[in-house]
N, C-alpha and C. Protein backbone atom coordinates (compact mmCIF):
# COMPACT_ATOMS: atom_id res chain seq x y z
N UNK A 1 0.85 -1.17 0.00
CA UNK A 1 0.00 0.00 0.00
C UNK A 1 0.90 1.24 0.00
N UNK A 2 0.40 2.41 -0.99
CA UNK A 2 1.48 3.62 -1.08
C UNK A 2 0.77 4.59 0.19
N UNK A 3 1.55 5.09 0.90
CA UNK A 3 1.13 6.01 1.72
C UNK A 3 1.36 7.63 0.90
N UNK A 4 1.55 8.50 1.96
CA UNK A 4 1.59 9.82 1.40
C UNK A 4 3.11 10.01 1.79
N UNK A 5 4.14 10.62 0.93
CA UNK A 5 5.27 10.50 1.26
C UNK A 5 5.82 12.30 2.14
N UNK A 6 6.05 11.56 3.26
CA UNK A 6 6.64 13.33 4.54
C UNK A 6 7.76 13.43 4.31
N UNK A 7 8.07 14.39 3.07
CA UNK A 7 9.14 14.52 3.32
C UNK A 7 10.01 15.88 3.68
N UNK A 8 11.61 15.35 4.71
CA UNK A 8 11.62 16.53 5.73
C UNK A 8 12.99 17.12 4.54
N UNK A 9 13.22 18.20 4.46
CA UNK A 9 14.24 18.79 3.58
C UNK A 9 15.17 19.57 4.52
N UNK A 10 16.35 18.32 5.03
CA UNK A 10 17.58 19.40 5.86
C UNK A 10 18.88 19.23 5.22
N UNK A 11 19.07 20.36 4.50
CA UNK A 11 20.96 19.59 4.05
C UNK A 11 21.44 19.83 4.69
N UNK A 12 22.73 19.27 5.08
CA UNK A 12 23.32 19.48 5.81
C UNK A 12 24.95 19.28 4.99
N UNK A 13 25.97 20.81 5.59
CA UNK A 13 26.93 20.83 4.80
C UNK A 13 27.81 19.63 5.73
N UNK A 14 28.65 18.44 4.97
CA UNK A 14 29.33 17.90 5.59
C UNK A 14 31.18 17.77 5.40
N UNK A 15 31.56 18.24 5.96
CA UNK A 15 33.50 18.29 5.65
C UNK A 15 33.74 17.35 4.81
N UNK A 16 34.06 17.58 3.43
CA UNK A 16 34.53 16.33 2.15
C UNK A 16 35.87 16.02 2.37
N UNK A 17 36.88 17.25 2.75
CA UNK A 17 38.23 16.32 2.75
C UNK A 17 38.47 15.49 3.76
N UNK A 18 37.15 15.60 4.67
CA UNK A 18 37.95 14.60 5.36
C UNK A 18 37.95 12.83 5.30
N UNK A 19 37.13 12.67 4.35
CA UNK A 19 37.20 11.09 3.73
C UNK A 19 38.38 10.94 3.30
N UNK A 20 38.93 9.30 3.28
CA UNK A 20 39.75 9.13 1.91
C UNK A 20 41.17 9.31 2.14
N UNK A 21 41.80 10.00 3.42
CA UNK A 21 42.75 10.78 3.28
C UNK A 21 44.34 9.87 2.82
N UNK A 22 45.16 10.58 2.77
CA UNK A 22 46.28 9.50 1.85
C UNK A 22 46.39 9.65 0.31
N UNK A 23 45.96 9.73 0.00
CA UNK A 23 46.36 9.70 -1.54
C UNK A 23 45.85 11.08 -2.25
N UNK A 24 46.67 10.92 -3.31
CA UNK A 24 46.72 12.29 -4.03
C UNK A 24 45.43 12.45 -4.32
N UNK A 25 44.58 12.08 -4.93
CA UNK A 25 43.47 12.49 -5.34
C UNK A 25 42.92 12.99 -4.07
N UNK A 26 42.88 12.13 -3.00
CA UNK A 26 42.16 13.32 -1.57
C UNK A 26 42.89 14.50 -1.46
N UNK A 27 43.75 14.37 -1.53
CA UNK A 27 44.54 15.80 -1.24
C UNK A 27 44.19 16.85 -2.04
N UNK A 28 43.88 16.58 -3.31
CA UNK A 28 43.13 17.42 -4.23
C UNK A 28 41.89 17.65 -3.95
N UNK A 29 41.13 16.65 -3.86
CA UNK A 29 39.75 16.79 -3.51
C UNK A 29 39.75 17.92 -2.34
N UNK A 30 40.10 17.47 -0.99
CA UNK A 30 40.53 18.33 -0.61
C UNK A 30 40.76 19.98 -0.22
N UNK A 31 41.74 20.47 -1.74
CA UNK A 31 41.96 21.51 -1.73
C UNK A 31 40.85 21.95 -3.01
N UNK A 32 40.22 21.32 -3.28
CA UNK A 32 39.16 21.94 -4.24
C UNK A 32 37.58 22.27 -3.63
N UNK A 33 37.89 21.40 -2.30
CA UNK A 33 36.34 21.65 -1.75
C UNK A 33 36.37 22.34 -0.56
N UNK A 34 35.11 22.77 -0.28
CA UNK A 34 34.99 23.68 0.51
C UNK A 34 34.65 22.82 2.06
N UNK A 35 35.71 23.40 3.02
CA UNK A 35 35.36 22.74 4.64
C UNK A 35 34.34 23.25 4.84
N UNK A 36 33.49 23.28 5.18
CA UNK A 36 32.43 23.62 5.90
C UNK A 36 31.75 24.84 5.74
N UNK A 37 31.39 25.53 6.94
CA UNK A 37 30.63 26.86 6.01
C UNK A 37 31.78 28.00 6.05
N UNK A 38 32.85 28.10 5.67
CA UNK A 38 33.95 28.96 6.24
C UNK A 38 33.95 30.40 5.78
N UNK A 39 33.97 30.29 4.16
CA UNK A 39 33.72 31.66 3.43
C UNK A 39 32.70 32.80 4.26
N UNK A 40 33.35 34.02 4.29
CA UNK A 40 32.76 34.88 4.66
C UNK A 40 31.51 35.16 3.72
N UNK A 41 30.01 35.64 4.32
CA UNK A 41 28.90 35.59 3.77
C UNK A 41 29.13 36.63 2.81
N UNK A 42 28.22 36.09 1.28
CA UNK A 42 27.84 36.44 0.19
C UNK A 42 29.37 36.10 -0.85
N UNK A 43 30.33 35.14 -0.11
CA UNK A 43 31.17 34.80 -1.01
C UNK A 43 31.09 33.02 -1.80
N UNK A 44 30.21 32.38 -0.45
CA UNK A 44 29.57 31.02 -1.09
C UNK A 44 28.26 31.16 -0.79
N UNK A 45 27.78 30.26 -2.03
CA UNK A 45 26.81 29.80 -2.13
C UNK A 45 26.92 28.31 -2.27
N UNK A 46 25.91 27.27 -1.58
CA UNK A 46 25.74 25.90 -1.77
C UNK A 46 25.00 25.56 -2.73
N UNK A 47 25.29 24.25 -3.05
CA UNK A 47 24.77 23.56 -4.37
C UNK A 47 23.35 23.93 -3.69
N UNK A 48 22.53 23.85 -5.29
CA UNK A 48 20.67 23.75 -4.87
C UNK A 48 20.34 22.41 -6.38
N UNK A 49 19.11 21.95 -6.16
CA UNK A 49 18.29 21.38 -7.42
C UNK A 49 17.89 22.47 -8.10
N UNK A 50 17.39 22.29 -9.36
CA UNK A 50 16.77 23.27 -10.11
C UNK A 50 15.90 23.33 -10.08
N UNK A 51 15.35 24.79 -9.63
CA UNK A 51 13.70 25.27 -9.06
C UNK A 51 14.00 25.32 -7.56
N UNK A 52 14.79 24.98 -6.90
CA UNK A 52 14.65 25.16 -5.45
C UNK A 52 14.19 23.98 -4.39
N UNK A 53 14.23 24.20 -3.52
CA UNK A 53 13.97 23.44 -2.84
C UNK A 53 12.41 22.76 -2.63
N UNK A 54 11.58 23.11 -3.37
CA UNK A 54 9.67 23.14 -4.22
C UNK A 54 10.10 22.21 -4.83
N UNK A 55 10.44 22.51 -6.20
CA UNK A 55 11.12 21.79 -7.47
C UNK A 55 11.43 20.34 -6.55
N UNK A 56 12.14 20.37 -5.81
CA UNK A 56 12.83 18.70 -5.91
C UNK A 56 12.14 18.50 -4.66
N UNK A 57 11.27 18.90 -3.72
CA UNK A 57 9.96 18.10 -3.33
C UNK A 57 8.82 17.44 -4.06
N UNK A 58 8.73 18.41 -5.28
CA UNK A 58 7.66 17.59 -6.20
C UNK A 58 8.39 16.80 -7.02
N UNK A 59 10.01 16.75 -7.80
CA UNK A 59 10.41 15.67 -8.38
C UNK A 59 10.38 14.15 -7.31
N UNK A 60 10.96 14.29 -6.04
CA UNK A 60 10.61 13.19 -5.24
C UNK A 60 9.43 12.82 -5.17
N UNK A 61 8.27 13.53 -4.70
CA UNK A 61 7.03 13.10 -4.58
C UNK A 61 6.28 12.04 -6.13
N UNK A 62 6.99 12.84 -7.16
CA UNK A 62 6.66 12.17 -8.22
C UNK A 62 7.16 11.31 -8.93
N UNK A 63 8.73 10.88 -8.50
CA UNK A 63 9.47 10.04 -8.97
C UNK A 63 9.73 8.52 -7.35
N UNK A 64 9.50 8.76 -6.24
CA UNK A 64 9.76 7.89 -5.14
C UNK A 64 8.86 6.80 -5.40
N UNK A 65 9.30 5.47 -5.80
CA UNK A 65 8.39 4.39 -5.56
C UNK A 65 8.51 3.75 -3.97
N UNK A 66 7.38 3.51 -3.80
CA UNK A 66 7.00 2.80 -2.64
C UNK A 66 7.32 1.66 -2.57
N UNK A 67 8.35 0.83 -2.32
CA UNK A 67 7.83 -0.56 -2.05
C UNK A 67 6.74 -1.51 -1.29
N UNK A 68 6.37 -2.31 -2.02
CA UNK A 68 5.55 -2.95 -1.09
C UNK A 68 6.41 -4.26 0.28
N UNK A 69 5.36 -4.18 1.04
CA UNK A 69 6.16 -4.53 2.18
C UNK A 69 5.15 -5.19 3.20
N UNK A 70 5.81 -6.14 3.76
CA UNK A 70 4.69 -7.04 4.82
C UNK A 70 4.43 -5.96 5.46
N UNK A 71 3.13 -6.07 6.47
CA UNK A 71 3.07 -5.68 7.44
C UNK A 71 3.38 -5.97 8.80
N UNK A 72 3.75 -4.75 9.20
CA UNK A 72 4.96 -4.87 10.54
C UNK A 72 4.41 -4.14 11.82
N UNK A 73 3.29 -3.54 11.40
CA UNK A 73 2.71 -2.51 12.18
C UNK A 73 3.45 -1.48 12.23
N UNK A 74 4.41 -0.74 11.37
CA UNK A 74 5.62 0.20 11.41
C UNK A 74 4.76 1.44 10.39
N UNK A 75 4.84 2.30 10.90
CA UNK A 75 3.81 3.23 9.38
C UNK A 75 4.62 3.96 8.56
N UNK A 76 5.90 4.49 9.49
CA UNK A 76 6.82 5.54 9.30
C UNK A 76 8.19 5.02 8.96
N UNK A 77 9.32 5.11 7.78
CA UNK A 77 10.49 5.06 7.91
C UNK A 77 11.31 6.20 7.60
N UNK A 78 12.41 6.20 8.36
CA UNK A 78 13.52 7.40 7.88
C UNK A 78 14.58 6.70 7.17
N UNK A 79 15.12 7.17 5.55
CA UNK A 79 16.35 6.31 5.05
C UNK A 79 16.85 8.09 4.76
N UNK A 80 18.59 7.80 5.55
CA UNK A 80 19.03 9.40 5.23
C UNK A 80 20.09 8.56 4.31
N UNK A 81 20.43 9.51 3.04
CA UNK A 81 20.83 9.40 1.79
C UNK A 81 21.81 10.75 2.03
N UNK A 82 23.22 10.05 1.56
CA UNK A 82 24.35 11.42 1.67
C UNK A 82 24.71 11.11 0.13
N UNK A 83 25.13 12.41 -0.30
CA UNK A 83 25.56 12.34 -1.67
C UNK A 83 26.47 13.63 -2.11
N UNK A 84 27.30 13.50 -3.51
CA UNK A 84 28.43 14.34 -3.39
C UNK A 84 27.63 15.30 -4.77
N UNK A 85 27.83 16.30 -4.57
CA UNK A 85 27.27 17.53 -5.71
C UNK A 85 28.89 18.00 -6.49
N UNK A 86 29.03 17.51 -7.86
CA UNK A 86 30.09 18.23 -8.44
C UNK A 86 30.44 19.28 -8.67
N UNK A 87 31.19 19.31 -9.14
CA UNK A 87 31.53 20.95 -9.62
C UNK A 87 30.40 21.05 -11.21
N UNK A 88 30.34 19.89 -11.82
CA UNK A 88 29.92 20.39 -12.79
C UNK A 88 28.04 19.76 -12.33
N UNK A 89 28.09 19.93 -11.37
CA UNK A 89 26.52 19.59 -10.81
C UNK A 89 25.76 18.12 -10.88
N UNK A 90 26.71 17.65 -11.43
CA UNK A 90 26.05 16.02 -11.15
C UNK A 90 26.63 15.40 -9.81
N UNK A 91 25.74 14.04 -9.72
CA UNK A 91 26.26 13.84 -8.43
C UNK A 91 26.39 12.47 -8.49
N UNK A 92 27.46 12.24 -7.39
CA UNK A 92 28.17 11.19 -7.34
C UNK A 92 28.32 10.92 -5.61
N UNK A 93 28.81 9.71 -5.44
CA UNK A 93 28.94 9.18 -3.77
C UNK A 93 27.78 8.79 -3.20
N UNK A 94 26.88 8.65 -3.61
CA UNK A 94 25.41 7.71 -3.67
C UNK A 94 25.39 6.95 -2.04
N UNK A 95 25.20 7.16 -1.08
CA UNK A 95 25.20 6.23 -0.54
C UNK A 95 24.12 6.52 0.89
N UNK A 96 23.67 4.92 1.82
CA UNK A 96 22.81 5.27 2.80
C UNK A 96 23.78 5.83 4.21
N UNK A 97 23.46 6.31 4.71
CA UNK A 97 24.10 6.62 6.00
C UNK A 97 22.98 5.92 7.34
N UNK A 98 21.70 6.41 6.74
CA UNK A 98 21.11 5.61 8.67
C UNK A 98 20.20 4.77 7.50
N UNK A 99 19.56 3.99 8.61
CA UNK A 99 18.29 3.41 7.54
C UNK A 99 17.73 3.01 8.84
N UNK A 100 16.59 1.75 8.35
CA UNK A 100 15.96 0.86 9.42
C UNK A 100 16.36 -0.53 8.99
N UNK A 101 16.90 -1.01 10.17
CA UNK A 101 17.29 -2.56 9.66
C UNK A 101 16.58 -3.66 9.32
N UNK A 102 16.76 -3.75 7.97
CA UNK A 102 16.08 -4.84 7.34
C UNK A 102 15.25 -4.53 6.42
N UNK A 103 15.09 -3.21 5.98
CA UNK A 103 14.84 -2.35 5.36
C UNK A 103 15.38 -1.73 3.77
N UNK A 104 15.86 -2.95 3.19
CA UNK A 104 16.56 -2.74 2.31
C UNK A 104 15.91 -2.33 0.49
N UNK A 105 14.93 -2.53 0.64
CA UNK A 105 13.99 -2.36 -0.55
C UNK A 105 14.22 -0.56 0.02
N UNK A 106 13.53 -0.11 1.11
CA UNK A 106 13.40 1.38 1.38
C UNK A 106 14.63 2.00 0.90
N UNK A 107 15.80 1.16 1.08
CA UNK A 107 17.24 2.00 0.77
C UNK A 107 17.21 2.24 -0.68
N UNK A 108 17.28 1.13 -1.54
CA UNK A 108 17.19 1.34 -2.56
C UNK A 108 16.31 2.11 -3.90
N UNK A 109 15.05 2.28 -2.91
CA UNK A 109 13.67 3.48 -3.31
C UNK A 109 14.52 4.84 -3.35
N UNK A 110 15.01 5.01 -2.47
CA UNK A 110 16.06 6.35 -1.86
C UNK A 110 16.88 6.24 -2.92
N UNK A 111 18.01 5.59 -3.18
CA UNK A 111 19.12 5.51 -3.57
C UNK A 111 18.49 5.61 -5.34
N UNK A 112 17.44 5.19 -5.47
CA UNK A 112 17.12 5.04 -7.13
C UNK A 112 16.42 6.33 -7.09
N UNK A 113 16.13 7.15 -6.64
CA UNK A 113 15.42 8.41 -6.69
C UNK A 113 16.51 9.84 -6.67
N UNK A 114 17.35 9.55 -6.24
CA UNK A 114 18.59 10.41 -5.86
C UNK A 114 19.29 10.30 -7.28
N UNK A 115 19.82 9.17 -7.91
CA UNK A 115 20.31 8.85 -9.34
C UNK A 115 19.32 9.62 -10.24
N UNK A 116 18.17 9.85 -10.54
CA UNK A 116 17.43 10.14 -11.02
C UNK A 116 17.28 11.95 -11.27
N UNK A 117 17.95 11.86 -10.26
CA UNK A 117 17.68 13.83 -10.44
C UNK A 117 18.80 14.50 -11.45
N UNK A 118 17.98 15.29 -11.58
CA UNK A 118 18.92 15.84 -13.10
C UNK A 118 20.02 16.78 -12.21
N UNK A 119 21.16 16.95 -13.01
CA UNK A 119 22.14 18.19 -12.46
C UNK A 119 22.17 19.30 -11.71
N UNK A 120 22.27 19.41 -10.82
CA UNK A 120 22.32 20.50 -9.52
C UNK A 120 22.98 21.51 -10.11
N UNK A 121 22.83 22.80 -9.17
CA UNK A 121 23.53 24.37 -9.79
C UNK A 121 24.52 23.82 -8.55
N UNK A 122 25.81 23.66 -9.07
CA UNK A 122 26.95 23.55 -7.72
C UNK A 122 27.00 24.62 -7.18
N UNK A 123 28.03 24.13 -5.88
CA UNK A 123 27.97 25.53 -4.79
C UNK A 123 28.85 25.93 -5.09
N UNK A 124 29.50 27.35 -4.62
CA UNK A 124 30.52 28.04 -5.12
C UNK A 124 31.12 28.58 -3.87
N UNK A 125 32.40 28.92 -4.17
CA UNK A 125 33.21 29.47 -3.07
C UNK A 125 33.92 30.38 -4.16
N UNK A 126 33.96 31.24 -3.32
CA UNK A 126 34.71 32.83 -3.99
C UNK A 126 34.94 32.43 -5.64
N UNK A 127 33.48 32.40 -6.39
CA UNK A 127 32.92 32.59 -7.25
C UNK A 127 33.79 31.34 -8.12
N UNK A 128 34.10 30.33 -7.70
CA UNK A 128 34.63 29.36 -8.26
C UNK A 128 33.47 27.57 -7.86
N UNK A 129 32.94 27.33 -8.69
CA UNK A 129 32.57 26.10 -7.96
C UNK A 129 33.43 25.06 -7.36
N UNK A 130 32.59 24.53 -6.22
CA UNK A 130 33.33 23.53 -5.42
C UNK A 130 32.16 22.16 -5.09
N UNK A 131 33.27 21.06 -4.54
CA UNK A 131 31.99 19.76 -4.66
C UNK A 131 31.28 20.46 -2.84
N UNK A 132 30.71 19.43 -3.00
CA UNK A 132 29.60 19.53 -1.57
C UNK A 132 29.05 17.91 -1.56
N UNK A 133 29.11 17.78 -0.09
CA UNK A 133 28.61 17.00 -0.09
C UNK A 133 27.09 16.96 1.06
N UNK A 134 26.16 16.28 0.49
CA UNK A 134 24.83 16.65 1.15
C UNK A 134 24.26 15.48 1.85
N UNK A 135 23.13 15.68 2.70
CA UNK A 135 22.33 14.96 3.68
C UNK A 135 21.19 15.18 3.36
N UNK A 136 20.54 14.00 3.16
CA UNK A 136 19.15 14.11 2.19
C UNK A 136 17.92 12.97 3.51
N UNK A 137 17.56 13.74 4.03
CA UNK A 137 16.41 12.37 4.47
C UNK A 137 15.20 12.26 4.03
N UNK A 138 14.86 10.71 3.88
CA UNK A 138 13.57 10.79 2.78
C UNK A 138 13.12 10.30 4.44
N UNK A 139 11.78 10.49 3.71
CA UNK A 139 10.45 9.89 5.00
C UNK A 139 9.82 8.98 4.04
N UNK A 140 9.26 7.63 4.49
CA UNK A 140 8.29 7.18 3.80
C UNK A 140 7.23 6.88 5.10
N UNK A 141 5.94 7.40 4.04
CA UNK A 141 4.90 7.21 5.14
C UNK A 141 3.84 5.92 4.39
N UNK A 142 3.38 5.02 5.53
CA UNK A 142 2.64 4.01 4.67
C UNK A 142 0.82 4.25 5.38
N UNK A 143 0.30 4.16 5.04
CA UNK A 143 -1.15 4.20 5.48
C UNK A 143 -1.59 2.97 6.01
């Protein structure tokens, strides 16, 4: 059964160099991305979807399949989805961070809905784009 899908919209900026560290490519990565919120205001801006933060509530709402699923007496799940925003606005690093265990159809609803979105406006730091990486939590609600 499809419920109505709640969904909560918090990004959250998360430190990229600090994955990975050791090898040249982190070290680059690195020095190409932005730590945290550091830039003095009106010199970054963070990645967005196109249309805003509206826009990619109604692409989710209209692209999230529901899986079907025994009943558990559970109505509500949270799957938080982190992902990397390029410089050239696509995104890459796909992956779940929390879920509910045993819950693996829900991850993959998430994870196939996130692939799906078209190219982000990247974020910028002193008028240069930089990656970002984001915190996405979906809600699924079941009736």
């Amino acid at each position: 059964m499809r419920g109505i899908l709640a969904f909560s919209c918090v990004f959250l900026s998360v430190v990229a160099s600090g994955q990975n560290t050791g090898s040249k490519a982190s070290e680059k990565q690195a020095k190409d991305s932005v730590v945290g919120w550091v830039c003095p205001a009106g010199l970054e801006q963070g990645a967005s979807f196109p249309g805003g933060e509206e826009a990619m509530m109604r692409f989710i709402n209209k692209n999230l399949q529901y899986p079907e699923r025994n009943d558990t007496g559970r109505l509500q799940f949270r799957v938080i989805v982190s992902f990397v925003v390029n410089k050239d606005g696509s995104l890459s690093d796909i992956k779940i961070l929390k879920s509910v265990k045993g819950e693996t159809s829900l991850e993959a609803a998430a994870i196939r809905v996130v692939k799906m979105m078209p190219k982000w406006e990247p974020g910028t730091a002193n008028a240069k784009p930089v990656e970002r990486t984001y915190v996405l939590p979906i809600m699924f609600s079941y009736k």
